[in-house]
N, C-alpha and C. Protein backbone atom coordinates (compact mmCIF):
# COMPACT_ATOMS: atom_id res chain seq x y z
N UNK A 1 0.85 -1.17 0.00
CA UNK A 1 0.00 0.00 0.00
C UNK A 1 0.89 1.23 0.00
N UNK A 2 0.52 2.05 -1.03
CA UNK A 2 1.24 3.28 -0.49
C UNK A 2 0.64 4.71 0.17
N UNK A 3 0.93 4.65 1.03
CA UNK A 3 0.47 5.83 1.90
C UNK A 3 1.08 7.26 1.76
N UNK A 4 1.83 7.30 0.82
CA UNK A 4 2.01 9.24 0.58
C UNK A 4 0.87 9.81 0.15
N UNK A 5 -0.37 9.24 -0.21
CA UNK A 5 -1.59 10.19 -0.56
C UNK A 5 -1.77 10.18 0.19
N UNK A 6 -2.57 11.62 0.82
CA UNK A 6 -3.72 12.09 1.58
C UNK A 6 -4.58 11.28 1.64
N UNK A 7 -5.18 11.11 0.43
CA UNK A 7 -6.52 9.97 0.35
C UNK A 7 -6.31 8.68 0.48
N UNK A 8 -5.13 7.82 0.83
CA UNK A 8 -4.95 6.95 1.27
C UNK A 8 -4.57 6.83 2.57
N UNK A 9 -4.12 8.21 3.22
CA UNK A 9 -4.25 8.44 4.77
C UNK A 9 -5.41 8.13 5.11
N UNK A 10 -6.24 8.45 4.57
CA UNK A 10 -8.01 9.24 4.70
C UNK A 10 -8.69 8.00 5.04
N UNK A 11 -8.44 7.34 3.75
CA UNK A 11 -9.44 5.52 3.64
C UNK A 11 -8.39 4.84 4.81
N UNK A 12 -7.40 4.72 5.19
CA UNK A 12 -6.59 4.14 6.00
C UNK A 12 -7.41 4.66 7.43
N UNK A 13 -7.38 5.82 8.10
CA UNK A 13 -8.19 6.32 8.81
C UNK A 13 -9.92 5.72 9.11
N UNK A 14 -10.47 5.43 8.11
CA UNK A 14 -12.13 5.12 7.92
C UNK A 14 -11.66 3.87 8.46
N UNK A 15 -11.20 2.52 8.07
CA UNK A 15 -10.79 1.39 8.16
C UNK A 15 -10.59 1.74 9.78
N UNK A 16 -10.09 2.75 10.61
CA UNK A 16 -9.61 2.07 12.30
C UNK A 16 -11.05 2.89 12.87
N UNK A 17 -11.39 3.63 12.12
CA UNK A 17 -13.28 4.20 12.73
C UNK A 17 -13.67 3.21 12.19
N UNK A 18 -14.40 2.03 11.47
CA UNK A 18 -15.00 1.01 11.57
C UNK A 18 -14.68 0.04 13.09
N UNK A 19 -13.70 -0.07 13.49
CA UNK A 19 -13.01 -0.50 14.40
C UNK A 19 -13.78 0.55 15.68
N UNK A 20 -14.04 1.41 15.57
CA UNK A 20 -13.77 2.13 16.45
C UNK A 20 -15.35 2.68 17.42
N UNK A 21 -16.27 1.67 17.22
CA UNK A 21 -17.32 1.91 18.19
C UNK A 21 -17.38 0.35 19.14
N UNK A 22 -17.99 0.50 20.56
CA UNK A 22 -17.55 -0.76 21.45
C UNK A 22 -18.46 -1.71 20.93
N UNK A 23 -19.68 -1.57 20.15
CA UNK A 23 -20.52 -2.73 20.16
C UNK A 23 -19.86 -3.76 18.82
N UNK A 24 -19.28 -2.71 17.71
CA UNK A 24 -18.77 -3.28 16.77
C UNK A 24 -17.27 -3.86 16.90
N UNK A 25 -16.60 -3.54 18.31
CA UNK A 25 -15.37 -4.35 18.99
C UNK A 25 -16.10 -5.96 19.92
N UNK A 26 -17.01 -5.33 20.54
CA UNK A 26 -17.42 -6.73 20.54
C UNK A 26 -18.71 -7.72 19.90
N UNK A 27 -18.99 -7.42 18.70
CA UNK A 27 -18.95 -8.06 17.74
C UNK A 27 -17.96 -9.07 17.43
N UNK A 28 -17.01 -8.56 17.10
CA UNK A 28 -15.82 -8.83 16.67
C UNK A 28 -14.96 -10.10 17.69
N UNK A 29 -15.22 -9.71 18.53
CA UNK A 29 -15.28 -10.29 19.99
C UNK A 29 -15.42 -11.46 20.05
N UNK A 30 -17.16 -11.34 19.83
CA UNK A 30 -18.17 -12.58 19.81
C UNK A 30 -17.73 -13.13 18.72
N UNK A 31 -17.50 -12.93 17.80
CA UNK A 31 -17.37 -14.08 16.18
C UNK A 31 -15.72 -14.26 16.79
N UNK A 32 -15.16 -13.91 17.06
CA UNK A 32 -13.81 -14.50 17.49
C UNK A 32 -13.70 -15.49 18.46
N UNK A 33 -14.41 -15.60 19.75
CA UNK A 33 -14.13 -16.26 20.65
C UNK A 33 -15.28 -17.21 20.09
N UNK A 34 -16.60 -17.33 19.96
CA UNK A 34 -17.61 -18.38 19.66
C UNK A 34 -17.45 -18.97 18.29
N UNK A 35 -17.10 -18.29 16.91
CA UNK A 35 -17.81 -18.56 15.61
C UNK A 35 -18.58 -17.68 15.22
N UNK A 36 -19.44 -18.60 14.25
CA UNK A 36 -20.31 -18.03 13.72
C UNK A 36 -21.87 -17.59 14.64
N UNK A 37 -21.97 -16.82 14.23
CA UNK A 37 -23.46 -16.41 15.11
C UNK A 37 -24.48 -15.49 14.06
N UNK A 38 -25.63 -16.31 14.50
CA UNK A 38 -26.82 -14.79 13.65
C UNK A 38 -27.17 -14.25 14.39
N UNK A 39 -27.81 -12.98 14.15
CA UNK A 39 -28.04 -11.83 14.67
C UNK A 39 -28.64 -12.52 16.19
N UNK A 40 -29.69 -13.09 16.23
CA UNK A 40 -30.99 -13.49 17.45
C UNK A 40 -29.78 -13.70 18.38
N UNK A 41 -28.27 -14.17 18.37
CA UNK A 41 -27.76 -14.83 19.48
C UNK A 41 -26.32 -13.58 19.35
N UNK A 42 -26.16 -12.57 18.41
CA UNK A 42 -25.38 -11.46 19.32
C UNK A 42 -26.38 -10.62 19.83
N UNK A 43 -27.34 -10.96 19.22
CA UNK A 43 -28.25 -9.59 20.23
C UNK A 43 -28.41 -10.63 21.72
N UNK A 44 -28.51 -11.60 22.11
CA UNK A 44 -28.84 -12.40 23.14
C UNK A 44 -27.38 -12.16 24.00
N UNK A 45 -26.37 -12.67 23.25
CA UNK A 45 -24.97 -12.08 23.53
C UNK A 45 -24.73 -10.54 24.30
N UNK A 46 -24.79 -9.87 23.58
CA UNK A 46 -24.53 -7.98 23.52
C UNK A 46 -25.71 -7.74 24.38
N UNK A 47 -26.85 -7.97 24.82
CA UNK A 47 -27.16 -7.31 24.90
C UNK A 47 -28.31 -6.03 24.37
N UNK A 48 -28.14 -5.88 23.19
CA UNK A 48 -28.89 -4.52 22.70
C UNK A 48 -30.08 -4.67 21.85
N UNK A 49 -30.76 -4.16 21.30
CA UNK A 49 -31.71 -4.28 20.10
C UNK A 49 -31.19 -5.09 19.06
N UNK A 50 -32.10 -5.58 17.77
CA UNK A 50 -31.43 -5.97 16.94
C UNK A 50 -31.31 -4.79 16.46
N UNK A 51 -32.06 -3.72 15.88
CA UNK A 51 -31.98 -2.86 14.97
C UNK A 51 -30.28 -1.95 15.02
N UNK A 52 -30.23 -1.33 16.76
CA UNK A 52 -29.10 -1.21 16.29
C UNK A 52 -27.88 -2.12 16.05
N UNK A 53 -27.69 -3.53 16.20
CA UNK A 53 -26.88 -4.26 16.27
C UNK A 53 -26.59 -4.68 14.63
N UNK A 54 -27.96 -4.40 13.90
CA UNK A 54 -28.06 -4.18 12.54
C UNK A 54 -26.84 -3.27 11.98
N UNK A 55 -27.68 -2.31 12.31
CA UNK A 55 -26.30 -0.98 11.54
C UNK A 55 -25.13 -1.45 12.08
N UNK A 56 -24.83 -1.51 12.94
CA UNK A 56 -23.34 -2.14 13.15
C UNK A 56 -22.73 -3.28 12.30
N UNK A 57 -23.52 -3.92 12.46
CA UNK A 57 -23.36 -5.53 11.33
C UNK A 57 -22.52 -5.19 9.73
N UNK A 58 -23.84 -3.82 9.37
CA UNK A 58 -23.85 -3.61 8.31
C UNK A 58 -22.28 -2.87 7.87
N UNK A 59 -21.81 -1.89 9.21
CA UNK A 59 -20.75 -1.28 8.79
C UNK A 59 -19.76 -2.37 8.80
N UNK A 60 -19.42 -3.67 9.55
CA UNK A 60 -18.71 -4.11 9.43
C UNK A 60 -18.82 -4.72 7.97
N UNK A 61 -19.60 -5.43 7.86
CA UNK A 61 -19.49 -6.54 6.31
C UNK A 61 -19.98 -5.30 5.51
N UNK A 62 -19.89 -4.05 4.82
CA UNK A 62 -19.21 -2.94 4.29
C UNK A 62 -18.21 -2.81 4.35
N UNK A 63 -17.32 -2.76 5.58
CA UNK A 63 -15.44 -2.67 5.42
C UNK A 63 -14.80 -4.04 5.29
N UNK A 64 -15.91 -4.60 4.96
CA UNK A 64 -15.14 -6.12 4.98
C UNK A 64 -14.71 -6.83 5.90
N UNK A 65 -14.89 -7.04 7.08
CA UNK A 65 -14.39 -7.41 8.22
C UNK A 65 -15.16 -8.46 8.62
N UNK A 66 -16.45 -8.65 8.08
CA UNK A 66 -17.46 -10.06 8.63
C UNK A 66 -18.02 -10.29 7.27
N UNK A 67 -18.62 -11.59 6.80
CA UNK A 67 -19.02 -11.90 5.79
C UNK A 67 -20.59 -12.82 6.60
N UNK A 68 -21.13 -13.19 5.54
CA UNK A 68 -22.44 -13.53 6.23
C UNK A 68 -22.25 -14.91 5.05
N UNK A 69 -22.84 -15.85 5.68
CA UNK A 69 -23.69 -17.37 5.05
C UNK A 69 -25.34 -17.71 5.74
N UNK A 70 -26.17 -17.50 4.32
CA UNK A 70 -27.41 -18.07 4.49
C UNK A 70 -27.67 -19.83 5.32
N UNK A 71 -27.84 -19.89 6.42
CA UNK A 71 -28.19 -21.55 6.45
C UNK A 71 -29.58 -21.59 6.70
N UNK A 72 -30.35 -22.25 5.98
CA UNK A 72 -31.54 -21.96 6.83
C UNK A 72 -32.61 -20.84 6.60
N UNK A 73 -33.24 -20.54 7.52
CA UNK A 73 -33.41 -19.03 7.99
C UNK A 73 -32.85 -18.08 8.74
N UNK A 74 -31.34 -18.47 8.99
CA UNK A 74 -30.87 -17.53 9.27
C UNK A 74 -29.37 -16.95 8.58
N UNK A 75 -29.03 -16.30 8.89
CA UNK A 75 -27.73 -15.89 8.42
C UNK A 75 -27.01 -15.49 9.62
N UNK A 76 -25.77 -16.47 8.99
CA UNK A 76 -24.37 -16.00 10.06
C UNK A 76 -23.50 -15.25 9.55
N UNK A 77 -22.92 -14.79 10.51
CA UNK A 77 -21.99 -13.85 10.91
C UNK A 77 -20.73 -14.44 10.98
N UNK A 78 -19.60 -14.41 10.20
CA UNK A 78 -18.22 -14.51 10.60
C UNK A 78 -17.01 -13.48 10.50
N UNK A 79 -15.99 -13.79 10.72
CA UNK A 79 -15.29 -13.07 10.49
C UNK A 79 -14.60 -13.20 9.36
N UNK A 80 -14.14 -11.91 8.10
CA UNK A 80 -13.94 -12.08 6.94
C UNK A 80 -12.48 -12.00 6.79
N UNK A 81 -11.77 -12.09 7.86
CA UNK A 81 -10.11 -12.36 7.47
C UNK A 81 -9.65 -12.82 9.15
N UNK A 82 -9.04 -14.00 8.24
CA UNK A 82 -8.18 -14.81 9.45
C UNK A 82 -7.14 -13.37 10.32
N UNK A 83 -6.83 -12.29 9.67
CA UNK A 83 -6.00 -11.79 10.68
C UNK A 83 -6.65 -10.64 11.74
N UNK A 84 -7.78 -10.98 11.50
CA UNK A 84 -8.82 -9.60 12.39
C UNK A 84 -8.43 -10.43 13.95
N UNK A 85 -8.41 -11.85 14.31
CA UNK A 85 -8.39 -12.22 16.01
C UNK A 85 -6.63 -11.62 16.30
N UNK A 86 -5.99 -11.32 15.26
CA UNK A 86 -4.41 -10.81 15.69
C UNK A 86 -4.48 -9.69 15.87
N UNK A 87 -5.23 -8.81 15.10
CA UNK A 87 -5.54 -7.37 14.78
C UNK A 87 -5.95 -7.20 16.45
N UNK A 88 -7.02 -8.06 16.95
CA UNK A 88 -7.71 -7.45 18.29
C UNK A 88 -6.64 -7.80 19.44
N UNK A 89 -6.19 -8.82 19.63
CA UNK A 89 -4.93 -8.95 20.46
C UNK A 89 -4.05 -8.12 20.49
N UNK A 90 -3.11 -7.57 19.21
CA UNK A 90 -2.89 -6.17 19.41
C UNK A 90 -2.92 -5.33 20.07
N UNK A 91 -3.89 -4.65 19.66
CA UNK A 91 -4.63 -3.70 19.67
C UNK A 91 -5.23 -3.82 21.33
N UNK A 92 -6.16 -5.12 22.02
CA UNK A 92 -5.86 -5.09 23.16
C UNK A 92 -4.75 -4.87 24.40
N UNK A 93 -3.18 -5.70 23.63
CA UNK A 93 -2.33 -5.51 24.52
C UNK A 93 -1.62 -3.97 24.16
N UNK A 94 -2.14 -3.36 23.32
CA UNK A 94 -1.21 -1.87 22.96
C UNK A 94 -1.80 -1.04 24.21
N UNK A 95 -3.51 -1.50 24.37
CA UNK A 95 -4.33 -0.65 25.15
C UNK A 95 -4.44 -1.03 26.32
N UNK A 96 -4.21 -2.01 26.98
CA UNK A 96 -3.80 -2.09 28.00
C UNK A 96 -2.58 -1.36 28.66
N UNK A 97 -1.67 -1.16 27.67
CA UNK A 97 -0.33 -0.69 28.46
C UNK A 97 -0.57 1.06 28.10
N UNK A 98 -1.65 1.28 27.69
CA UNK A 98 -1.97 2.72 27.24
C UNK A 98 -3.07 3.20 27.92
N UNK A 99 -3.61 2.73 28.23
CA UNK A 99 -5.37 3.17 28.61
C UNK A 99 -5.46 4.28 29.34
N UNK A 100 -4.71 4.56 30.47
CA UNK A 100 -4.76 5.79 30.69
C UNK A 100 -4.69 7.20 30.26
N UNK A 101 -3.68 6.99 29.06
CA UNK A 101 -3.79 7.95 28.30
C UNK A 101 -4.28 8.52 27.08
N UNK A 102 -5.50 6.99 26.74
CA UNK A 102 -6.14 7.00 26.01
C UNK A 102 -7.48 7.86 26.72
N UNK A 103 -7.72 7.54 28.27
CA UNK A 103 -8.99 7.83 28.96
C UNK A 103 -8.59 9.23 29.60
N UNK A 104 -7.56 9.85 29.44
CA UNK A 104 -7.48 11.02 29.57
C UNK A 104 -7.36 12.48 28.40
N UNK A 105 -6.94 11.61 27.28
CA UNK A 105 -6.97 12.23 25.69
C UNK A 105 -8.29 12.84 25.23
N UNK A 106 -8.11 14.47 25.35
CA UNK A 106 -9.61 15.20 25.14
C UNK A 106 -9.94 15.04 23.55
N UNK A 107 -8.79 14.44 22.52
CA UNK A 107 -9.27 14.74 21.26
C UNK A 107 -9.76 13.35 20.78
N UNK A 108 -9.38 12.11 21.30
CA UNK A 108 -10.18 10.95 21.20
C UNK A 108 -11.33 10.73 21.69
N UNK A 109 -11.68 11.47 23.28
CA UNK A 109 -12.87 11.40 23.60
C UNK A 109 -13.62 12.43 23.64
N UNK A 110 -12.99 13.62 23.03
CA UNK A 110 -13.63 14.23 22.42
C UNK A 110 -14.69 15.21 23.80
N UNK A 111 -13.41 15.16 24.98
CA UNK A 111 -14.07 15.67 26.10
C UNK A 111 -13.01 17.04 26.65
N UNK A 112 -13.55 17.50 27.38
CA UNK A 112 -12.47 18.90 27.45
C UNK A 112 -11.75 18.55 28.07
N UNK A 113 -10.26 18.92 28.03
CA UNK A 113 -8.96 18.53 28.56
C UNK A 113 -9.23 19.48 30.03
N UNK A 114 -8.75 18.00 31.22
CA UNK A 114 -8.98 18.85 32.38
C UNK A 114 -7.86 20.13 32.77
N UNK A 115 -8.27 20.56 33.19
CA UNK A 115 -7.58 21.97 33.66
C UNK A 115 -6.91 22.16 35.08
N UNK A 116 -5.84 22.61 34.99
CA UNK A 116 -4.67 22.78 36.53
C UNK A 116 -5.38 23.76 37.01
N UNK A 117 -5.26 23.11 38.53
CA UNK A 117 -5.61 24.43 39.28
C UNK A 117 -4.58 25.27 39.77
């Protein structure tokens, strides 16, 4: 890949915001540690509505990251590249040894940087 374009910064960027909401990390999660799953059993899993567990679904198998198989009446959920369970290990152990300064970073969370008294 070459990354001296802007616009390949840009799409490089979109690719770690797909990544980058918690229900669609554990998604990712769930098809990693269980398999395959359809929707009725990550929503049973997660937690949440289907509807929004939908849009999430959808952004992932859009960036390519989960692929779906009809069995049945239902459709599963997997994961669409063997290196996404390395990708999250990573990415877990980077944030573990970081988290604090991830949970104090006003421009990731997008919260006001606290102030000295």
């Amino acid at each position: 890949m070459n990354l001296q374009s802007m616009e390949t910064y840009t799409l490089w960027a979109d690719f770690w915001q797909a990544l980058s909401h918690p229900i669609r990390l554990r998604v990712l999660e769930a098809l990693r540690c269980e398999g395959a799953l359809n929707v009725g059993q990550l929503v049973d899993r997660l937690g949440i509505g289907q509807g929004h567990l939908s849009n999430h679904l959808a952004c992932l198998k859009n960036c390519g990251l989960v692929t779906t198989e009809a069995q049945g009446r239902y459709v599963y959920y997997h994961l669409a590249d063997d290196r996404v369970p390395t990708l999250l290990d990573v990415g877990e152990a980077i944030f573990r040894d970081h988290w604090a300064g991830v949970a104090t970073c006003a421009v990731v969370s997008q919260k006001p940087a606290p102030t000295r008294s």
